[in-house]
Protein backbone atom coordinates (compact mmCIF):
# COMPACT_ATOMS: atom_id res chain seq x y z
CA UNK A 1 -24.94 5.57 6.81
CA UNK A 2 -27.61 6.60 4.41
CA UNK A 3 -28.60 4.50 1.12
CA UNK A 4 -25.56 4.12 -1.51
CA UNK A 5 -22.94 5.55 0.77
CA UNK A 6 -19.71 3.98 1.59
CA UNK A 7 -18.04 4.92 4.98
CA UNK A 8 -14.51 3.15 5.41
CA UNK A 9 -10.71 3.40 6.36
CA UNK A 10 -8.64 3.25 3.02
CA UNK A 11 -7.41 -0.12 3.89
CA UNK A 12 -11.04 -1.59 3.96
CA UNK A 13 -12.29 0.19 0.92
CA UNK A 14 -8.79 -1.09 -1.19
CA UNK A 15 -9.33 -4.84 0.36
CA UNK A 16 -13.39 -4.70 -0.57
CA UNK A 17 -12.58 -3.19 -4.26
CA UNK A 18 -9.33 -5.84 -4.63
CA UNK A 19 -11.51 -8.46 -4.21
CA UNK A 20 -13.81 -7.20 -6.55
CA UNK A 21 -11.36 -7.04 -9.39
CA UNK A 22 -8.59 -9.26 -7.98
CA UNK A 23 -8.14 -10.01 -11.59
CA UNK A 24 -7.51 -6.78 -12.89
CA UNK A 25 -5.19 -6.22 -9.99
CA UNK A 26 -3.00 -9.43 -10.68
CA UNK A 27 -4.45 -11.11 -7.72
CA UNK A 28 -6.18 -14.44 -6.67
CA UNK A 29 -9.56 -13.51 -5.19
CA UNK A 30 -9.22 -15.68 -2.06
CA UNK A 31 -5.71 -13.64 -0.68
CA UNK A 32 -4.93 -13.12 2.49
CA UNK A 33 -3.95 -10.04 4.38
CA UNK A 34 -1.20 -10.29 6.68
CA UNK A 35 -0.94 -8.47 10.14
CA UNK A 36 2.22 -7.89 11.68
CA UNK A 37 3.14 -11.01 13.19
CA UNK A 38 2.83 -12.64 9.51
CA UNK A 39 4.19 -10.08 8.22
CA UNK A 40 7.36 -10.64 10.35
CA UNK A 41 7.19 -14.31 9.33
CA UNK A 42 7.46 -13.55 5.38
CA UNK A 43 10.43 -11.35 6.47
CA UNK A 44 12.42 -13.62 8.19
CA UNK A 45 12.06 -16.52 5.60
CA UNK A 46 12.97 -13.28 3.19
CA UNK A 47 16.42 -12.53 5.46
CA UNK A 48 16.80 -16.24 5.37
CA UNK A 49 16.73 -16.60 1.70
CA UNK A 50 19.28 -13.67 0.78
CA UNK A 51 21.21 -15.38 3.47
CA UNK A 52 21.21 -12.60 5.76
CA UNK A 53 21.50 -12.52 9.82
CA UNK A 54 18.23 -10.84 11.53
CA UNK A 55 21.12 -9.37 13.69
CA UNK A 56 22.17 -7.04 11.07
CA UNK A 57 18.67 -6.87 9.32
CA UNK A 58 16.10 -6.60 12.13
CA UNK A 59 13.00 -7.75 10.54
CA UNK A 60 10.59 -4.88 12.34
CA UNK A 61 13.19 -2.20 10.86
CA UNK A 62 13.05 -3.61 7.27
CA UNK A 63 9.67 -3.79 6.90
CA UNK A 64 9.20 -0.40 8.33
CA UNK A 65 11.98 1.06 5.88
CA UNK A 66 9.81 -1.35 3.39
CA UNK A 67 6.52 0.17 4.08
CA UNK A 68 7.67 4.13 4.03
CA UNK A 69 9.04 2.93 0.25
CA UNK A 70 5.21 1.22 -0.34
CA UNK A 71 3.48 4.28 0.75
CA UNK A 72 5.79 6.69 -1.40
CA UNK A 73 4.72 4.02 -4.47
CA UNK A 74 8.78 3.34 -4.80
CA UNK A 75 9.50 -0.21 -6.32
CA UNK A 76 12.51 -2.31 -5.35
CA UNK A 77 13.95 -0.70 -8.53
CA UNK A 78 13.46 2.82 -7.10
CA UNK A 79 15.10 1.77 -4.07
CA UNK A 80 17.88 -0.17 -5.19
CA UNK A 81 18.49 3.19 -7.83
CA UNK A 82 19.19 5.52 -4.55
CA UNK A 83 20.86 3.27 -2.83
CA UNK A 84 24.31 4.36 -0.97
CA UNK A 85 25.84 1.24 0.16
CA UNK A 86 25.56 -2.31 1.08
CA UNK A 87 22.92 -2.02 3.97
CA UNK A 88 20.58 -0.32 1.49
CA UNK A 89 21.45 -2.43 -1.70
CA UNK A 90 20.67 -5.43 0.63
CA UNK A 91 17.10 -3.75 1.66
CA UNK A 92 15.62 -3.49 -1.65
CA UNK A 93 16.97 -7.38 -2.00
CA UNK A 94 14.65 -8.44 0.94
CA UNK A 95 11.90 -6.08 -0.43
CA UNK A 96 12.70 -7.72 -3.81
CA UNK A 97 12.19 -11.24 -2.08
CA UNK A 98 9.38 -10.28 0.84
CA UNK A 99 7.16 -9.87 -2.02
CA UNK A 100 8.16 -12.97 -3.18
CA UNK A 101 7.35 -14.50 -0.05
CA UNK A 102 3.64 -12.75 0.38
CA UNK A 103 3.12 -13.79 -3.58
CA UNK A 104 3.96 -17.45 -2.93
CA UNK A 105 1.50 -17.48 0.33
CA UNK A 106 -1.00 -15.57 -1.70
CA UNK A 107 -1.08 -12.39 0.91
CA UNK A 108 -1.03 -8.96 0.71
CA UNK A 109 0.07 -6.71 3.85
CA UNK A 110 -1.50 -3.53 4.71
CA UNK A 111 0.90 -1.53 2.42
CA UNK A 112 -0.08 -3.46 -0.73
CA UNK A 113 -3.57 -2.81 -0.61
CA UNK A 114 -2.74 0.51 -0.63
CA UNK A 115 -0.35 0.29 -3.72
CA UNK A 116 -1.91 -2.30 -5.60
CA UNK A 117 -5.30 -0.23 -5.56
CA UNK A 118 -3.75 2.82 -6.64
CA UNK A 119 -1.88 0.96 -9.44
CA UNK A 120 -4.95 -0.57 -9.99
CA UNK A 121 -6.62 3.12 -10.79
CA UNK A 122 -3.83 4.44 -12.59
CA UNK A 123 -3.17 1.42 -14.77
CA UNK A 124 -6.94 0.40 -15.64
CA UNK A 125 -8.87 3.57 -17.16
CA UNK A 126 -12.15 1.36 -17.38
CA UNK A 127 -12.09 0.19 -13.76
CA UNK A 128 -11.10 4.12 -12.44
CA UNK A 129 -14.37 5.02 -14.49
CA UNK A 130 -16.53 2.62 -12.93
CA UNK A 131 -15.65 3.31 -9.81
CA UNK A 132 -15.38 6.95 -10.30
CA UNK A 133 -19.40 6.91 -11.47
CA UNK A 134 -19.95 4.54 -8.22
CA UNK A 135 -18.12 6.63 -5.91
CA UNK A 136 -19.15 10.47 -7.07
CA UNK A 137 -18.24 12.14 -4.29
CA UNK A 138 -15.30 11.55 -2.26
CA UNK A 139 -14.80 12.82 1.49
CA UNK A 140 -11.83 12.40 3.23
CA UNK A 141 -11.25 13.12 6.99
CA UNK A 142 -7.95 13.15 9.01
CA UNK A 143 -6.21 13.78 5.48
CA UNK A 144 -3.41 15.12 7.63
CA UNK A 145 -2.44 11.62 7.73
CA UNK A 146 -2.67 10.33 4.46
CA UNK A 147 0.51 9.33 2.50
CA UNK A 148 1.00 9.01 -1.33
CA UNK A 149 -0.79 5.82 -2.24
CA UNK A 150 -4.01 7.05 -0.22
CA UNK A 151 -3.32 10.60 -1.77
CA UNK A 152 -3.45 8.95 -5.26
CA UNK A 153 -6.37 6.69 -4.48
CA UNK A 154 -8.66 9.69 -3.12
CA UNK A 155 -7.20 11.86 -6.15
CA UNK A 156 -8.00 8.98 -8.52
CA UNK A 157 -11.63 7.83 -7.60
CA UNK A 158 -12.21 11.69 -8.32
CA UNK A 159 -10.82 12.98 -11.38
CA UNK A 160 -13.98 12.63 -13.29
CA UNK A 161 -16.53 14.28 -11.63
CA UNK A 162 -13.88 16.50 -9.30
CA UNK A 163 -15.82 15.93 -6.06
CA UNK A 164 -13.06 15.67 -3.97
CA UNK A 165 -13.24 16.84 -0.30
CA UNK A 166 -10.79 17.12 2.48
CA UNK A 167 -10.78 18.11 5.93
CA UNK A 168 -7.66 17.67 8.47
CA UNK A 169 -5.20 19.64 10.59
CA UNK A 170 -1.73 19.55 9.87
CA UNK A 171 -1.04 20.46 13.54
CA UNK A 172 -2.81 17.17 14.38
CA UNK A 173 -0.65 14.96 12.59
CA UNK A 174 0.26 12.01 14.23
CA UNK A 175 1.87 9.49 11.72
CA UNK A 176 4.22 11.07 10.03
CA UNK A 177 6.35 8.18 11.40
CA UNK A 178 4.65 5.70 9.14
CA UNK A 179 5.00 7.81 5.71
CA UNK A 180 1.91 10.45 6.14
CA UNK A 181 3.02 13.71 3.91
């Protein structure tokens, strides 16, 4: 990697900037990011709380219906407003309340650093332009299998300067399971 050039996933680049301005972004600096098995954890004591059976609300299908809504940049709101029935009403509950959970432990999971980065762009015009002058040109590879949030990222580090490059093949996509558009 040559002098002044960043090389990362999205994920690494949102938790490295996060940190940076965890203040900006609502955060403590010292959070944690949770991998799946935590992640499973927060949803269970989630279930628990709204009094829920993991029976009828496996905790591996919520937070995969969770993190499709994360990567579209839907809210609980946004979910709860297209809900069509008591299964989904109930799902944007426990999102309501897993990010309760991961707010009271101080942790982020893989989705938020997504979604709290972009937010983070969108919502603070002075950070986008200083990170917009320290990241001038933007490449991104594999953008077959970006979603949303890393669309808006890429799209936002960019706008001022318009150096914004993309290479992928939509043939080669291979998570459009996990929200990639």
């Amino acid at each position: 990697v040559g002098a002044g050039m960043t090389c990362s996933t999205f994920h690494s680049l949102c938790a490295r900037l996060l940190r940076i301005h965890h203040d900006r972004a609502g955060l403590q600096p010292n959070f944690s990011i949770y991998d799946t098995a935590d992640q499973t954890a927060a949803m269970k004591d989630a279930i628990s709380r709204a009094n829920l059976s993991t029976d009828n609300f496996p905790p591996s299908g919520i937070l995969n219906i969770i993190s499709r809504a994360k990567n579209d940049m839907l809210s609980p709101d946004d979910m709860r407003g297209t809900a069509r029935g008591f299964q989904d009403e109930k799902i944007a509950d426990l999102y309501v309340l897993y990010d309760k959970v991961l707010a009271e432990q101080n942790a982020l999971d893989f989705d938020d650093l997504l979604i709290k980065m972009a937010r983070l762009l969108s919502d603070h015009p002075d950070v986008r332009e200083q990170l917009e002058d320290r990241y001038r040109y933007v490449l991104v590879d594999e953008y077959q299998d970006t979603n949303r949030a890393q669309y808006l990222i890429a799209r936002g580090l960019a706008l001022k300067h318009e150096n914004l490059c993309v290479t992928g093949d939509p043939d080669q996509s291979i998570y459009s399971w996990r929200g990639a558009d």
